[in-house]
PDB file of N, CA and C in Angstrom:
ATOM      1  N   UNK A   1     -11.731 -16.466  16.052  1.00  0.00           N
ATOM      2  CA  UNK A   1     -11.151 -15.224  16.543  1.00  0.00           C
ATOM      3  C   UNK A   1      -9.906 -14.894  15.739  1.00  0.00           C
ATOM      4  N   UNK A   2      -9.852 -13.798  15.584  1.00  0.00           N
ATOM      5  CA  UNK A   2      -8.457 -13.452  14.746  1.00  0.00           C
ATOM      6  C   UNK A   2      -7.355 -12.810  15.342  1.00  0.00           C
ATOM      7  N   UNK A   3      -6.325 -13.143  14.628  1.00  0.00           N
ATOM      8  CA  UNK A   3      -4.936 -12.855  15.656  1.00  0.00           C
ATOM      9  C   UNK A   3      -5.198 -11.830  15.978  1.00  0.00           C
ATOM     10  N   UNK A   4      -4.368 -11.609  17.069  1.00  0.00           N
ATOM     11  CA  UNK A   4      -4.252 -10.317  17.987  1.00  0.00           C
ATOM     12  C   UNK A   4      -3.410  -8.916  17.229  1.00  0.00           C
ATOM     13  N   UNK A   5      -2.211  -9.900  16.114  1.00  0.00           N
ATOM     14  CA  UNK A   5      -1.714  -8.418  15.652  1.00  0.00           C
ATOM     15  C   UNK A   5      -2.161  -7.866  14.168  1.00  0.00           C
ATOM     16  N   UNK A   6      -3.710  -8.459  13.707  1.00  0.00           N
ATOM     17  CA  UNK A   6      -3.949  -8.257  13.110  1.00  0.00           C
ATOM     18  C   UNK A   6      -4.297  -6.887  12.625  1.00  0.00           C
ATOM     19  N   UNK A   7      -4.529  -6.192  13.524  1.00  0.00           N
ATOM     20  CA  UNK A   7      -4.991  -4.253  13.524  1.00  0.00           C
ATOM     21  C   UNK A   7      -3.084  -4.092  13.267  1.00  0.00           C
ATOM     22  N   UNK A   8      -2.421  -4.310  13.689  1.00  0.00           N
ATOM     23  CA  UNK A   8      -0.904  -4.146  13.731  1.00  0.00           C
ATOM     24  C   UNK A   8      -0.124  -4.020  12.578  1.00  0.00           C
ATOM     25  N   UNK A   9      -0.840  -5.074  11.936  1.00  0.00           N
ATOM     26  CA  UNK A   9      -0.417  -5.619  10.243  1.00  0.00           C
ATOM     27  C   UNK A   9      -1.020  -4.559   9.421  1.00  0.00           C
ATOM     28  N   UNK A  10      -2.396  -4.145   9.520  1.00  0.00           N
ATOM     29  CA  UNK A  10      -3.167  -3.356   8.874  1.00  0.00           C
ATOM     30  C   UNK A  10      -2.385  -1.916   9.073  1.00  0.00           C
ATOM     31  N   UNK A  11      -1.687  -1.506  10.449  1.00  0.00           N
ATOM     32  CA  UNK A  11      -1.002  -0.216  10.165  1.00  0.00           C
ATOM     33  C   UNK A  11       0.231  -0.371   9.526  1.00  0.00           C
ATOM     34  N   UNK A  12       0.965  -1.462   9.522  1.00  0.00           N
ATOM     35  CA  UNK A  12       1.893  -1.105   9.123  1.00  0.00           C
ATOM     36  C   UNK A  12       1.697  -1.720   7.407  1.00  0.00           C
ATOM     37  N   UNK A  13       1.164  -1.816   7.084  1.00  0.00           N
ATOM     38  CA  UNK A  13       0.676  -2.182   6.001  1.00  0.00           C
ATOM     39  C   UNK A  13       0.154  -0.456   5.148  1.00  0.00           C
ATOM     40  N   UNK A  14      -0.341  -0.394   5.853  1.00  0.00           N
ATOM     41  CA  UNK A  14      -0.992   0.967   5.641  1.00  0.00           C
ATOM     42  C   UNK A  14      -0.144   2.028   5.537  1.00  0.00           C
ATOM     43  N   UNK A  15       0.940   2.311   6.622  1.00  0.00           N
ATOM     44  CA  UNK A  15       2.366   3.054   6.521  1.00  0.00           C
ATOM     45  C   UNK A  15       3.146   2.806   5.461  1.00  0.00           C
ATOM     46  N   UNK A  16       3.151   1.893   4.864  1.00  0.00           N
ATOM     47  CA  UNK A  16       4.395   1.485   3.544  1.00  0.00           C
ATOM     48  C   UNK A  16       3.793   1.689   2.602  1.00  0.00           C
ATOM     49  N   UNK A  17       2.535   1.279   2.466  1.00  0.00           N
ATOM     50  CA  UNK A  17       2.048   1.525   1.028  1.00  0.00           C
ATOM     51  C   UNK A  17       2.310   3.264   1.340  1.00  0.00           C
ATOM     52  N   UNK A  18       2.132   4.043   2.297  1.00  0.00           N
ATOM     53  CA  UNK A  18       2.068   6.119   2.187  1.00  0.00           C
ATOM     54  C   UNK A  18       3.736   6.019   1.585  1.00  0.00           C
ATOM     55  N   UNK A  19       4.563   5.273   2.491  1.00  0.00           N
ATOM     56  CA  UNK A  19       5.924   5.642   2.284  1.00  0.00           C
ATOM     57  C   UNK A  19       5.999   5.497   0.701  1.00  0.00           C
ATOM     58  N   UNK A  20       5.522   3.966   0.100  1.00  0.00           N
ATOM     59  CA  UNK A  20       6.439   4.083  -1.048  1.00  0.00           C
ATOM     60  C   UNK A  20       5.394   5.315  -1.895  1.00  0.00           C
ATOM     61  N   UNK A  21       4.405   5.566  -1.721  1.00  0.00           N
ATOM     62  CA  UNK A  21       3.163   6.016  -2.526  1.00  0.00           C
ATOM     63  C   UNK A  21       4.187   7.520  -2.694  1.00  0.00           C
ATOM     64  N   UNK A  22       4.565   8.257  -1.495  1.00  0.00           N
ATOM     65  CA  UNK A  22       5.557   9.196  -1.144  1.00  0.00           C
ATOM     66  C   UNK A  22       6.614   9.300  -2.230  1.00  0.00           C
ATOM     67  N   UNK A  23       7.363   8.323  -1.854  1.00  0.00           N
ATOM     68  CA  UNK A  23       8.583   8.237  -2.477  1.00  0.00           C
ATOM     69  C   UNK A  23       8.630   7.931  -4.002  1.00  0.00           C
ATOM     70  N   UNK A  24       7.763   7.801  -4.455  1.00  0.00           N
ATOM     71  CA  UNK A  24       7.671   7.423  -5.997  1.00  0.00           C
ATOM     72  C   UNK A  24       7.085   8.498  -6.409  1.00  0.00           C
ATOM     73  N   UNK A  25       6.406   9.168  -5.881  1.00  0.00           N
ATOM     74  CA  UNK A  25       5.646  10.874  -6.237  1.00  0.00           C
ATOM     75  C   UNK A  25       6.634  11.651  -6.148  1.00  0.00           C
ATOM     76  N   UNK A  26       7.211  12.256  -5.150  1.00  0.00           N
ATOM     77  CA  UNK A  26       8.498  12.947  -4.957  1.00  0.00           C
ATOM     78  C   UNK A  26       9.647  12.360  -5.236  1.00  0.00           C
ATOM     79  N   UNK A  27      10.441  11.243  -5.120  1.00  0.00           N
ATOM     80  CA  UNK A  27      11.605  10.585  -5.349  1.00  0.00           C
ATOM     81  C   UNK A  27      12.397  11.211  -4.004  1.00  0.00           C
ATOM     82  N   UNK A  28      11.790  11.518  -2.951  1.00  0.00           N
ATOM     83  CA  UNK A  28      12.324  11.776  -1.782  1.00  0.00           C
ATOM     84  C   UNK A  28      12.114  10.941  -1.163  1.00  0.00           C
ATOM     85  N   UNK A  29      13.423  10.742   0.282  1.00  0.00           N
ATOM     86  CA  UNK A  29      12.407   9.716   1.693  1.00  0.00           C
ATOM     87  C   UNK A  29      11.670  10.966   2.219  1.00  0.00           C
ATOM     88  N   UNK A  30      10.762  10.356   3.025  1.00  0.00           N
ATOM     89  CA  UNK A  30      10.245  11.398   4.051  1.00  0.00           C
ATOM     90  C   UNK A  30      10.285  10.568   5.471  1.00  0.00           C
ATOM     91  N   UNK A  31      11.460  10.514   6.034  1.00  0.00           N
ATOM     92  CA  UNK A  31      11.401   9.974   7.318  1.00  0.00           C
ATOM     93  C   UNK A  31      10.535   9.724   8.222  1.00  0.00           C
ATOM     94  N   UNK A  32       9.492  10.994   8.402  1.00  0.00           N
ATOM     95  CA  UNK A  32       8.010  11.068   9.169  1.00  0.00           C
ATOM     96  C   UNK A  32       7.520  10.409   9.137  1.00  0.00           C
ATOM     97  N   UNK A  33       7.034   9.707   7.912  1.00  0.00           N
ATOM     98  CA  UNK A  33       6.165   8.113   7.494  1.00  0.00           C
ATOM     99  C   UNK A  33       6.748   6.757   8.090  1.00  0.00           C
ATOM    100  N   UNK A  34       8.082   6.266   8.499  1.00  0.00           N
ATOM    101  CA  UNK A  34       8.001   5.064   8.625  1.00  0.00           C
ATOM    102  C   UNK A  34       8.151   5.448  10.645  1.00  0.00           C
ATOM    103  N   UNK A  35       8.217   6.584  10.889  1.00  0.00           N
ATOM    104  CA  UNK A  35       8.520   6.982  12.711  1.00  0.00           C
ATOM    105  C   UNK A  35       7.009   6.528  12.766  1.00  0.00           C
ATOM    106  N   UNK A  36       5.953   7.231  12.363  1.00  0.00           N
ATOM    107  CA  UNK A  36       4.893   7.721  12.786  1.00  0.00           C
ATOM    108  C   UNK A  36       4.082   6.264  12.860  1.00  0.00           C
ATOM    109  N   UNK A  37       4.563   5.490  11.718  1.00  0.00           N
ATOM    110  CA  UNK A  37       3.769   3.815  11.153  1.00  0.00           C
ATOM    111  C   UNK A  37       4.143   3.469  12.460  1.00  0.00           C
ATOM    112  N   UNK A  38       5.561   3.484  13.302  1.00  0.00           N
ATOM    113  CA  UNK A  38       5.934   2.682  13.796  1.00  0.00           C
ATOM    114  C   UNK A  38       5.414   2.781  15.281  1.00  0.00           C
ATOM    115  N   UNK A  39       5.377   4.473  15.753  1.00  0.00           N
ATOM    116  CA  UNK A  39       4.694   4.568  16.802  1.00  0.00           C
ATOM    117  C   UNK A  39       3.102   4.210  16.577  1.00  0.00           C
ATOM    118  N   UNK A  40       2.463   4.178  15.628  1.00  0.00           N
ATOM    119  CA  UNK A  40       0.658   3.627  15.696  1.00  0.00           C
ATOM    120  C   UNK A  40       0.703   2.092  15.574  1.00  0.00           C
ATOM    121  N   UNK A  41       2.057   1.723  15.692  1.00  0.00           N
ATOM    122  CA  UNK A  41       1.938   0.080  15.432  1.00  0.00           C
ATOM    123  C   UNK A  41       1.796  -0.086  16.863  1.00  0.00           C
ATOM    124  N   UNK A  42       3.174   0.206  17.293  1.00  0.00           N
ATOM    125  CA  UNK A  42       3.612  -0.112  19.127  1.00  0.00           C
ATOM    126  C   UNK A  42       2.058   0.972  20.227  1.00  0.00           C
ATOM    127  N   UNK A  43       1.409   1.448  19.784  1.00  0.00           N
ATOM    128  CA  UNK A  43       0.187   2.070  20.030  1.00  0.00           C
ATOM    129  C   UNK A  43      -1.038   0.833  20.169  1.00  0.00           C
ATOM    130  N   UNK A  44      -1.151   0.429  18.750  1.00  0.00           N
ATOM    131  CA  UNK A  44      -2.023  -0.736  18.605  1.00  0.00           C
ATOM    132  C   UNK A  44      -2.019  -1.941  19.434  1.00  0.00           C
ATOM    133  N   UNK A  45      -0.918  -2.576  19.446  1.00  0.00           N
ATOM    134  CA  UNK A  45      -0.244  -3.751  20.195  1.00  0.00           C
ATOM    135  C   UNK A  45      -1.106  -3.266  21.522  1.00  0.00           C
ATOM    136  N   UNK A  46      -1.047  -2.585  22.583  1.00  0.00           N
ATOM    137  CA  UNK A  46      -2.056  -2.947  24.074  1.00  0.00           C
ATOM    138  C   UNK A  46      -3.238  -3.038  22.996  1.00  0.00           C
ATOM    139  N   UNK A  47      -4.044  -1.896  22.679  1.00  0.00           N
ATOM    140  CA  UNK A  47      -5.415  -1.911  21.793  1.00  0.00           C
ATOM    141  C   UNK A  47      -5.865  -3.125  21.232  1.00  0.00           C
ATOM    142  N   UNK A  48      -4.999  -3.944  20.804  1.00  0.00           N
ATOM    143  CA  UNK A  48      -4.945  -5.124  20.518  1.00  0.00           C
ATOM    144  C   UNK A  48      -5.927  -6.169  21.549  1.00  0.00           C
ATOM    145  N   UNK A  49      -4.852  -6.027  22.273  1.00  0.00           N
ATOM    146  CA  UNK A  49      -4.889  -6.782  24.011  1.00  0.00           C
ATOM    147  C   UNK A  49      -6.358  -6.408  24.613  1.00  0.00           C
ATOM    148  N   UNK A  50      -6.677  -5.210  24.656  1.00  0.00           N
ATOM    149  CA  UNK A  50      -8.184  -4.781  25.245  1.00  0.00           C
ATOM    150  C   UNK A  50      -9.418  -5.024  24.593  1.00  0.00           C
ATOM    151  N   UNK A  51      -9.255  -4.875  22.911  1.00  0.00           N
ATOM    152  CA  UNK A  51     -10.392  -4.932  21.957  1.00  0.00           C
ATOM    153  C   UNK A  51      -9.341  -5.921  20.870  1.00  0.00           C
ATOM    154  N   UNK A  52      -9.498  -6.819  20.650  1.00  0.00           N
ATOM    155  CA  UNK A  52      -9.159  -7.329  19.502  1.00  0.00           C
ATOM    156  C   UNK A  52     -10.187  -6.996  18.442  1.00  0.00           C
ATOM    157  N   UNK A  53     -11.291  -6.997  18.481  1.00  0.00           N
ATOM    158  CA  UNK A  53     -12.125  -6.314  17.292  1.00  0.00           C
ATOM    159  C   UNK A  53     -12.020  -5.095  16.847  1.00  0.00           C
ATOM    160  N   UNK A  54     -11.817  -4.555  17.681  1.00  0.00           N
ATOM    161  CA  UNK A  54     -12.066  -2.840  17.609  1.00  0.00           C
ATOM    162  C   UNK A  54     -10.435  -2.542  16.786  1.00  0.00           C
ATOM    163  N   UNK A  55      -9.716  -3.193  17.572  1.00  0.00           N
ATOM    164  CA  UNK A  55      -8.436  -2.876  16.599  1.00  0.00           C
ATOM    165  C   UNK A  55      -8.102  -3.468  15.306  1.00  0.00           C
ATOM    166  N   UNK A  56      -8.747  -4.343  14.675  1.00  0.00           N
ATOM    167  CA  UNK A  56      -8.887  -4.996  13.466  1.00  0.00           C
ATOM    168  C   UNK A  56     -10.023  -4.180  12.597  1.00  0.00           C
ATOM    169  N   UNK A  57     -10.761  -3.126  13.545  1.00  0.00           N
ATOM    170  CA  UNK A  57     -11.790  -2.432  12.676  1.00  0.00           C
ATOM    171  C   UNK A  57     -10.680  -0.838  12.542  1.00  0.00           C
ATOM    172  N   UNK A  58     -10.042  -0.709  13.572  1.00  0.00           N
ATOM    173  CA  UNK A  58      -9.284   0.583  13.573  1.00  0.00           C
ATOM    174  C   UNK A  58      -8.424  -0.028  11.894  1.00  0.00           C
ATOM    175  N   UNK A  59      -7.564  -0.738  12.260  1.00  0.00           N
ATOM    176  CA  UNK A  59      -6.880  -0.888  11.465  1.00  0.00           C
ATOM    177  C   UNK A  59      -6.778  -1.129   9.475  1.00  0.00           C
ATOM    178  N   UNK A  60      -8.383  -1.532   9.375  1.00  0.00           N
ATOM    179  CA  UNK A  60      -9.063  -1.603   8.427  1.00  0.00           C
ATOM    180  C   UNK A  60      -9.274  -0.080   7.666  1.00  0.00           C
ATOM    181  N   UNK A  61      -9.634   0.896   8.626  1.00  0.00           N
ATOM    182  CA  UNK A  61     -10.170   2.330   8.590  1.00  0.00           C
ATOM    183  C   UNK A  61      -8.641   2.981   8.610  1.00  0.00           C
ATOM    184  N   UNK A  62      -7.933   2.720   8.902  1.00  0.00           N
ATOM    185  CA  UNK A  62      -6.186   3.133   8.479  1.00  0.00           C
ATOM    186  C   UNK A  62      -5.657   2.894   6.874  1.00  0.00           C
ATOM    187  N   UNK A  63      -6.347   1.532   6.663  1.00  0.00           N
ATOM    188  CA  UNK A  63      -5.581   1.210   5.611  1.00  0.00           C
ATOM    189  C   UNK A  63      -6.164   1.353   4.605  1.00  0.00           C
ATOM    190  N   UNK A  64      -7.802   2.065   5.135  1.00  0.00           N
ATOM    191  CA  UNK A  64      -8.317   2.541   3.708  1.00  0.00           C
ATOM    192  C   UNK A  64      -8.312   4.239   3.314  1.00  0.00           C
ATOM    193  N   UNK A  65      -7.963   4.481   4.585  1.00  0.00           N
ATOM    194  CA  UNK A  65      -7.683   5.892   4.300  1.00  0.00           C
ATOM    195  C   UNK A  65      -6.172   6.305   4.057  1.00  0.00           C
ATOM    196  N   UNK A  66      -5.245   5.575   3.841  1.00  0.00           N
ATOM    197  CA  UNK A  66      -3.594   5.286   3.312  1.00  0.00           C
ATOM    198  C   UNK A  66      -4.107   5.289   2.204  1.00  0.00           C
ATOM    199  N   UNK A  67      -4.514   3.990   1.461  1.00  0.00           N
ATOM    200  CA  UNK A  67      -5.067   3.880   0.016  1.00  0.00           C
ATOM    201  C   UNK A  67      -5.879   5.209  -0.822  1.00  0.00           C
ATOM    202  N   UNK A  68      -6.787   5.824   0.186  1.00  0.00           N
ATOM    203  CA  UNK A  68      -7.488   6.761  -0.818  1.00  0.00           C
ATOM    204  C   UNK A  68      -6.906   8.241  -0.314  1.00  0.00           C
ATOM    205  N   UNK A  69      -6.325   8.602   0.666  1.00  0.00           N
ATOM    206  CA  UNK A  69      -5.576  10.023   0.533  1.00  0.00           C
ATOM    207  C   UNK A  69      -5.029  10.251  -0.770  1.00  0.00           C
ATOM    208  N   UNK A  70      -4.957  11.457  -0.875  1.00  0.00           N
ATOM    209  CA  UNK A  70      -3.796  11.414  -2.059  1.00  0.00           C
ATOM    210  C   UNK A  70      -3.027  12.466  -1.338  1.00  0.00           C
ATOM    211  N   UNK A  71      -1.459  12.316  -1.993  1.00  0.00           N
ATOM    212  CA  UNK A  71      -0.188  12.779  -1.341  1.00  0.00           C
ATOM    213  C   UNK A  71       0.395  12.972  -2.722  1.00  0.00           C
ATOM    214  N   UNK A  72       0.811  14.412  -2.524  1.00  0.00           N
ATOM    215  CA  UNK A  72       1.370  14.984  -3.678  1.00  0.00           C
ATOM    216  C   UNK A  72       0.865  14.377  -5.438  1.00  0.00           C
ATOM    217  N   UNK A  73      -0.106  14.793  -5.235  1.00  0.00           N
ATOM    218  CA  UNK A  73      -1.144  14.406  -6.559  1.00  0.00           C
ATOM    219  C   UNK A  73      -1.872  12.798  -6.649  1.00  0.00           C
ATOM    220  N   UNK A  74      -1.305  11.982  -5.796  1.00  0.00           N
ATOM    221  CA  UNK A  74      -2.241  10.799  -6.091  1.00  0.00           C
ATOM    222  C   UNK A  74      -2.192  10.180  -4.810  1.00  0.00           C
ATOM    223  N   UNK A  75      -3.109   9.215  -4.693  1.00  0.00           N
ATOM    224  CA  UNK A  75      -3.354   8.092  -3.906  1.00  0.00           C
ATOM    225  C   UNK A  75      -2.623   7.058  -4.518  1.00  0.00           C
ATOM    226  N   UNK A  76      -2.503   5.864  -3.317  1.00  0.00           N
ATOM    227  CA  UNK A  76      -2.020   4.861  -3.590  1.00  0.00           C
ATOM    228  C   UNK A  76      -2.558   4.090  -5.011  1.00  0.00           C
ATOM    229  N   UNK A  77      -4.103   4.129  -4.501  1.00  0.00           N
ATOM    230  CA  UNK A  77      -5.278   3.397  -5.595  1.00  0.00           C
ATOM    231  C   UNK A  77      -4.931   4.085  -6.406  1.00  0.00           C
ATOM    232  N   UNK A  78      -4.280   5.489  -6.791  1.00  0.00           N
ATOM    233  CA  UNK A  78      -4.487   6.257  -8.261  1.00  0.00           C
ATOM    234  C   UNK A  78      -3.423   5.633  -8.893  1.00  0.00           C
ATOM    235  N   UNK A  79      -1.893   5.371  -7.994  1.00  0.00           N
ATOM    236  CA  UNK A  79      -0.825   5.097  -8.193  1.00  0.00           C
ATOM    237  C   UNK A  79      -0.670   3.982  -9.468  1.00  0.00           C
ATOM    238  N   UNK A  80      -1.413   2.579  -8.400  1.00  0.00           N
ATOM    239  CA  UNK A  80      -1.683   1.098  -8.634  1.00  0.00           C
ATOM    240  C   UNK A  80      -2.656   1.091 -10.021  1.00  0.00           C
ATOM    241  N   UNK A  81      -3.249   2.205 -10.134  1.00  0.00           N
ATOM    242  CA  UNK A  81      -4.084   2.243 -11.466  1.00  0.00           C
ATOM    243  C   UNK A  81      -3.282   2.316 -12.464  1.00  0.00           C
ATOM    244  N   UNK A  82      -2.562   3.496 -12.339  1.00  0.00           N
ATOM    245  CA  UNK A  82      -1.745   4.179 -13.382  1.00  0.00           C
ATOM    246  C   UNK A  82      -0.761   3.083 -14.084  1.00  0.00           C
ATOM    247  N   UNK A  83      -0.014   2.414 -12.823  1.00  0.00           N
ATOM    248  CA  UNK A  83       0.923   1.355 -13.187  1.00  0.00           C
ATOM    249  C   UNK A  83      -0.246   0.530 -13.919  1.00  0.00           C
ATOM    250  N   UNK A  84      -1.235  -0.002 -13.776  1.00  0.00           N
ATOM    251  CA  UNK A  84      -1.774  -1.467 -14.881  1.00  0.00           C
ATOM    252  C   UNK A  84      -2.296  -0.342 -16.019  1.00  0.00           C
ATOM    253  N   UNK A  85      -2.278   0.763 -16.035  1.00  0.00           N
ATOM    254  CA  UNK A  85      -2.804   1.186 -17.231  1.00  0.00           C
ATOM    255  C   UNK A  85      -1.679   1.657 -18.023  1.00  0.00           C
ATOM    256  N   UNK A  86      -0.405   1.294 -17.636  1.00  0.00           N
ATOM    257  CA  UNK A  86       0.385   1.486 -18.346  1.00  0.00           C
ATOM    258  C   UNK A  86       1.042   0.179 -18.945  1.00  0.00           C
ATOM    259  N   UNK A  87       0.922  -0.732 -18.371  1.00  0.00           N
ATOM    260  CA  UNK A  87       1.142  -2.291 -18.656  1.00  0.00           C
ATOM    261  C   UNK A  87      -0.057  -2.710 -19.576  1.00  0.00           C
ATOM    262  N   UNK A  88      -1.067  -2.010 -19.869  1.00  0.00           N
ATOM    263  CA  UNK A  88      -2.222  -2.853 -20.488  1.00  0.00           C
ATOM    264  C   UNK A  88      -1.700  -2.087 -21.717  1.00  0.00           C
ATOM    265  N   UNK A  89      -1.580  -0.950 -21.739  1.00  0.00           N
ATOM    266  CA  UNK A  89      -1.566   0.213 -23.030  1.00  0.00           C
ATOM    267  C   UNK A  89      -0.025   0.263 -23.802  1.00  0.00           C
ATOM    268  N   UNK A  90       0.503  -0.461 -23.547  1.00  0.00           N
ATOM    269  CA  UNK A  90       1.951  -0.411 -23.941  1.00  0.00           C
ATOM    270  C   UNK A  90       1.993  -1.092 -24.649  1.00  0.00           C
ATOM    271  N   UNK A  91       2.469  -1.129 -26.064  1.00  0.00           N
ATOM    272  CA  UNK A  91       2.597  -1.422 -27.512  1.00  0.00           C
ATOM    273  C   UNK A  91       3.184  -3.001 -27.771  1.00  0.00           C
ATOM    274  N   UNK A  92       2.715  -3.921 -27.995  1.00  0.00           N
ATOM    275  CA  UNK A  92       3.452  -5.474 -27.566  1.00  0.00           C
ATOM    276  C   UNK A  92       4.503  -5.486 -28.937  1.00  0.00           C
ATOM    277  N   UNK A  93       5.388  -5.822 -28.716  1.00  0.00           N
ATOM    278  CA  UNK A  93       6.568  -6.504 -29.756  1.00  0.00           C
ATOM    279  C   UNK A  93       5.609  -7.516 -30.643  1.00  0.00           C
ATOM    280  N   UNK A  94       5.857  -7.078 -32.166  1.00  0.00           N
ATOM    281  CA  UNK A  94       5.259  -8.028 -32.662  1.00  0.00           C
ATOM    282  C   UNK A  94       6.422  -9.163 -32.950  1.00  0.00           C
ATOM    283  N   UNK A  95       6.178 -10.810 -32.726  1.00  0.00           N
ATOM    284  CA  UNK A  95       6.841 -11.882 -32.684  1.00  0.00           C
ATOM    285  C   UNK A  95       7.012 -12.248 -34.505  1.00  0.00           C
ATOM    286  N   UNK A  96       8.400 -12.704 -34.704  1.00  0.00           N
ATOM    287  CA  UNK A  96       8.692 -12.703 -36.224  1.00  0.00           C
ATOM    288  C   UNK A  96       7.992 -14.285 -36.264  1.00  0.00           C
ATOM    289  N   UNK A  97       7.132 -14.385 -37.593  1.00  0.00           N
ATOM    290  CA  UNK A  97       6.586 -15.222 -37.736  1.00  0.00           C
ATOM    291  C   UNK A  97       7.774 -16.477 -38.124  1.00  0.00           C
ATOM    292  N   UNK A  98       7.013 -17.833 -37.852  1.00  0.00           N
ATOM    293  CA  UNK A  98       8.077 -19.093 -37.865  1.00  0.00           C
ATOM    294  C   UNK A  98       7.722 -19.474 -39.230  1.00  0.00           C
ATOM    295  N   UNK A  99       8.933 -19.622 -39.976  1.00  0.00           N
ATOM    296  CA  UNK A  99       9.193 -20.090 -41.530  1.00  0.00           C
ATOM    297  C   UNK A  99       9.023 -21.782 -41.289  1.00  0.00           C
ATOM    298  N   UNK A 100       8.591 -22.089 -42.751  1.00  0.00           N
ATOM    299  CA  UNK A 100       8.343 -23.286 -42.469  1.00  0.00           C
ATOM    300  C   UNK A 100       9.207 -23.809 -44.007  1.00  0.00           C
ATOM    301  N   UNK A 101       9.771 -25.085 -43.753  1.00  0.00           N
ATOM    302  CA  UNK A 101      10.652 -25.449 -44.851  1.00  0.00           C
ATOM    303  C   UNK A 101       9.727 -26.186 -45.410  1.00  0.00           C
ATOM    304  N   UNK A 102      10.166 -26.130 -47.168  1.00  0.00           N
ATOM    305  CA  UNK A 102       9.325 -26.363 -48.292  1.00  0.00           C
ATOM    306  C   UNK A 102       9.963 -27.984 -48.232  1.00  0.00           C
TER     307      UNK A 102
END
């Protein structure tokens, strides 16, 4: 059986990745995002208590629809792309070769 605040974790999990996804698109806070995470958390918690499955399936279906919205031009997933495709494509320092004494 799996913990009880596991649907819990999944929203607020789900709320931070929108916030920062937010805040790195705009370079604004948007206050709305961490109120709203916080009331579907304290929401979940009884839901928890009545269905522990059902709220580990709610919470699953939260955190995949956080990931694939997009908010002000991207999704999280577009976000997380962009960053490794900019780490893969970025030009490496070439290392000065080691001299060797005659």
């Amino acid at each position: 059986m799996a913990n009880l605040n596991t649907g819990t974790y999944l929203v607020l999990t789900a709320g931070t990745m929108t916030f920062v996804n937010e805040w790195y698109q705009t370079r604004q806070v948007n206050w709305r995002v961490p109120i709203a995470t916080m009331l579907a958390a304290a929401l979940m918690e009884p839901f928890a208590k009545v269905a522990p499955n059902g709220s580990i399936a709610l919470g699953i279906m939260v955190l995949i629809a956080a990931a694939s919205t997009k908010f002000n031009g991207k999704s999280a997933i577009g976000t997380l792309a962009e960053w490794g495709n900019q780490a893969t494509t970025q030009p490496r320092s070439k290392a000065t070769p080691i001299r060797r004494a005659a």
